[in-house]
Protein backbone atom coordinates (compact mmCIF):
# COMPACT_ATOMS: atom_id res chain seq x y z
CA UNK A 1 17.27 3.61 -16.13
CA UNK A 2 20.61 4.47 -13.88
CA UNK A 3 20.53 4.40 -9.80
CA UNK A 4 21.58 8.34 -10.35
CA UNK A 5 18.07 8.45 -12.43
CA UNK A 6 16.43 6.71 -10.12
CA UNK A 7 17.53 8.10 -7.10
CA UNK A 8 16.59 11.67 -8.44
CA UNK A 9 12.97 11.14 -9.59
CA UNK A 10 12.94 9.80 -5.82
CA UNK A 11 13.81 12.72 -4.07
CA UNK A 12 11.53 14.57 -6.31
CA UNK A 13 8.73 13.00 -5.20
CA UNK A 14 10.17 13.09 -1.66
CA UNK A 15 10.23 16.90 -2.52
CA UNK A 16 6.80 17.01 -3.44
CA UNK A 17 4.66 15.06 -0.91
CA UNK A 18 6.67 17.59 1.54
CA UNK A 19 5.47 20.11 0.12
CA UNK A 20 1.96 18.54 0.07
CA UNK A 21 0.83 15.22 1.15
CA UNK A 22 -3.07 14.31 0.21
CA UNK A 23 -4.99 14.01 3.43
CA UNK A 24 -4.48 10.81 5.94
CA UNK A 25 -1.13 10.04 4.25
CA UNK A 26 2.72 10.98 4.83
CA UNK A 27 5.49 9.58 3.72
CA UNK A 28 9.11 9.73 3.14
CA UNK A 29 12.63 8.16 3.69
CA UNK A 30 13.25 6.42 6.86
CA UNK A 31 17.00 7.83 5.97
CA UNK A 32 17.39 10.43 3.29
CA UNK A 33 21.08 8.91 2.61
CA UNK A 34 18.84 6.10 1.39
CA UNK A 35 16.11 7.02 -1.10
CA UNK A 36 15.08 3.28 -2.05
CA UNK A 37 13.81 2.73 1.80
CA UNK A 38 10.95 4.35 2.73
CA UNK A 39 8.10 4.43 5.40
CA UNK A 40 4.74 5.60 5.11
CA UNK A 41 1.80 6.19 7.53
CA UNK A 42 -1.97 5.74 5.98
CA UNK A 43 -5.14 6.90 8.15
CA UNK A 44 -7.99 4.52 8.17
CA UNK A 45 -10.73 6.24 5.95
CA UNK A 46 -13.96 7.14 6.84
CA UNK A 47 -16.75 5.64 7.29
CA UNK A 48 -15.14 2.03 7.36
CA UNK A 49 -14.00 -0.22 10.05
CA UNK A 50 -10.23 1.37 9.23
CA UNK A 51 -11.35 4.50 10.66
CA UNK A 52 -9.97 6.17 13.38
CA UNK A 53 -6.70 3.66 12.47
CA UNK A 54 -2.88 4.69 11.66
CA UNK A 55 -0.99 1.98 9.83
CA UNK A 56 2.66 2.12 9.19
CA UNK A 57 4.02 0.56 6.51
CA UNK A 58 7.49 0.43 4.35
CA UNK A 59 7.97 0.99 0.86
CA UNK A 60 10.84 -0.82 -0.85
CA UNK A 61 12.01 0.28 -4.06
CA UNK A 62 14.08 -1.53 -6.89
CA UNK A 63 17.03 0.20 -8.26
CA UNK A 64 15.34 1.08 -11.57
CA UNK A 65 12.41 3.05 -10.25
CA UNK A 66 10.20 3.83 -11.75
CA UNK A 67 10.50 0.96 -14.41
CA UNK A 68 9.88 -0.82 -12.16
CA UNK A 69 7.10 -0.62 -9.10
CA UNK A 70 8.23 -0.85 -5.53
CA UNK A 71 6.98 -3.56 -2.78
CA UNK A 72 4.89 -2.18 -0.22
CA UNK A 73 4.53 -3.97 3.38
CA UNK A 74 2.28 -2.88 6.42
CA UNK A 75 4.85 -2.98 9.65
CA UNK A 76 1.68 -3.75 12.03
CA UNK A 77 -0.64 -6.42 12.04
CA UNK A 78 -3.51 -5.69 8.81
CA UNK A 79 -6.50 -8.13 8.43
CA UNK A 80 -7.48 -7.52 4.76
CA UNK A 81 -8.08 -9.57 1.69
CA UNK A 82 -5.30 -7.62 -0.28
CA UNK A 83 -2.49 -7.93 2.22
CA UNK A 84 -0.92 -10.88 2.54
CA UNK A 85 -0.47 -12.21 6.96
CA UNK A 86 3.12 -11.53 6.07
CA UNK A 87 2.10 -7.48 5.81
CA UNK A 88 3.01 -7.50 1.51
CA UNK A 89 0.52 -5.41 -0.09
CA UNK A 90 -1.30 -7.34 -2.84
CA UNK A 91 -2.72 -4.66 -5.33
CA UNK A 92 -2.00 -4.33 -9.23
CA UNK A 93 -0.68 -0.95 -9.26
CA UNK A 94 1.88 -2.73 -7.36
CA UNK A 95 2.45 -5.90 -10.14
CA UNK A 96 5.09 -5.52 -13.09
CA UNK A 97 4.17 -3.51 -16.01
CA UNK A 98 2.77 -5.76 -18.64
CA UNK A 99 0.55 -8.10 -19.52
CA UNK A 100 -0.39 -10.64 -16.43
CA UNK A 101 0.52 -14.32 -17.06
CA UNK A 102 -2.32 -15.13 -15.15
CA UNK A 103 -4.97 -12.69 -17.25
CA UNK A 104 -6.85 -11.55 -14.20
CA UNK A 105 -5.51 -8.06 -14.57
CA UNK A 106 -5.50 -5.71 -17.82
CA UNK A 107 -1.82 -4.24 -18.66
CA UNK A 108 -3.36 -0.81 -17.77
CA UNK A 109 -3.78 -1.79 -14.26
CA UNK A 110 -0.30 -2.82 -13.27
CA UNK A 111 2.83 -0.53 -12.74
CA UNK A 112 3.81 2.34 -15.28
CA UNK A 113 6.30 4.64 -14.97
CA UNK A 114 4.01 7.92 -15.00
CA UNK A 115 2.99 6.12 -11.70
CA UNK A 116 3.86 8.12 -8.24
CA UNK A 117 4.34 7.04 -4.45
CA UNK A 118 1.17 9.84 -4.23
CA UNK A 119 -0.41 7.26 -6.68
CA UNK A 120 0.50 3.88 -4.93
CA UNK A 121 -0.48 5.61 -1.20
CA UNK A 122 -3.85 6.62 -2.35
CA UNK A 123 -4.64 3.39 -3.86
CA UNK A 124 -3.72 1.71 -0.73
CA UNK A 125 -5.46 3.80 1.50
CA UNK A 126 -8.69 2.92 -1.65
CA UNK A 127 -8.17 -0.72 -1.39
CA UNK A 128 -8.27 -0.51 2.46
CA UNK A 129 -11.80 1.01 2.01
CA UNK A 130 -13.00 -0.99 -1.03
CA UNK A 131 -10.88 -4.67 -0.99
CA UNK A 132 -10.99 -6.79 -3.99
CA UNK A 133 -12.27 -10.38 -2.55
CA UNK A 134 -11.37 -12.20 -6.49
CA UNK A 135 -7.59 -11.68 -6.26
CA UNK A 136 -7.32 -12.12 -2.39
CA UNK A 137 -3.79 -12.52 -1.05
CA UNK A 138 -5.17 -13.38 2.37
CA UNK A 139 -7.42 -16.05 2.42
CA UNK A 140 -9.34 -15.96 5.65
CA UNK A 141 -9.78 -12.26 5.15
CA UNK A 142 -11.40 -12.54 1.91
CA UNK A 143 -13.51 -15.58 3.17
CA UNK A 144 -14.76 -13.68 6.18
CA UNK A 145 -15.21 -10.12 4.42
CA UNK A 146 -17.47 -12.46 1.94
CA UNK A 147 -19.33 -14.38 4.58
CA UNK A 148 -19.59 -12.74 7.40
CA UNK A 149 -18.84 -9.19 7.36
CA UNK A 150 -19.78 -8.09 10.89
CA UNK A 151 -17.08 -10.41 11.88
CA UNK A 152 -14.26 -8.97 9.34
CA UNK A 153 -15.48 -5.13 10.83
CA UNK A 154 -14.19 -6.26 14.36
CA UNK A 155 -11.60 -8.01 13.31
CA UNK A 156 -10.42 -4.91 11.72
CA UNK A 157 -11.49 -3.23 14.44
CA UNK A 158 -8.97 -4.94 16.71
CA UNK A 159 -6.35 -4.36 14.21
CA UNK A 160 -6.78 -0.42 14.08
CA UNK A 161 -6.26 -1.01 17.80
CA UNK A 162 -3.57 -2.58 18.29
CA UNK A 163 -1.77 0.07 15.73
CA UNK A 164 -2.71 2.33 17.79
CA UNK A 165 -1.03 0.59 20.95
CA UNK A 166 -5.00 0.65 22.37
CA UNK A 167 -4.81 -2.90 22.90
């Protein structure tokens, strides 16, 4: 797939989430001269220590979207089990289509090109609610959110926080 191709399925769905965005998301180009950079805002869902929260976060994408899946970061501090301390989200509709050379996740759960940056965003803002301990890209997160969960909720807690510029 061409930049040309690329960059036009882009602005489509650029187009579309203007038009309308689910709930507790937006997103878009941090410079519409630039389609491959974007940035994204997620609201904490309900009902879990997120709540209340609004995290930024970029979204990177390779110059053969949608072959390939772009790399998602948060911009503020995140304390989850699927984000790496770095901010890189860890989640498999984010991995390379195909099968994984590690076997942990079934070919239908990684990247496909009928996937959508509506798709990826409401996965994220899923995973924040719901985090997947087995495949954790941050270690302490996943040991506490095991172990000792009242712990991980403020920990979180302080997180949504500081996001906010609260603390």
């Amino acid at each position: 797939m061409s930049f040309a191709a690329a960059n036009k399925r882009l602005l489509k769905e650029y187009k579309a989430l203007l038009k309308e965005s689910p709930e507790g998301i937006a997103a878009g180009p941090i410079d519409e001269s630039n389609l491959f950079e974007w940035e994204c805002l997620i609201q904490g869902p309900e009902e879990t220590p997120f709540e209340g929260g609004v995290f930024p976060a970029t979204l990177s994408f390779p110059k053969d979207y949608p072959l390939n899946p772009p790399k998602m970061k948060f911009t503020c501090e995140m304390f989850h089990p699927n984000v790496y301390k770095d901010g890189t989200v860890c989640i498999s509709i984010l991995h390379s289509p195909g099968d994984d050379p590690n076997q942990y996740e079934d070919a239908s759960e990684r990247w496909s090109p009928i996937q959508s940056v509506e798709k990826i965003l409401i996965s994220v803002m899923s995973m924040l609610a719901e985090p997947n301990d087995e495949s954790g890209a941050n270690i302490d997160a996943s040991k506490i959110w095991r172990d000792d969960r009242k712990e991980y909720e403020k920990r979180v807690r302080a997180c949504s926080r500081r996001a906010l510029g609260l603390f």
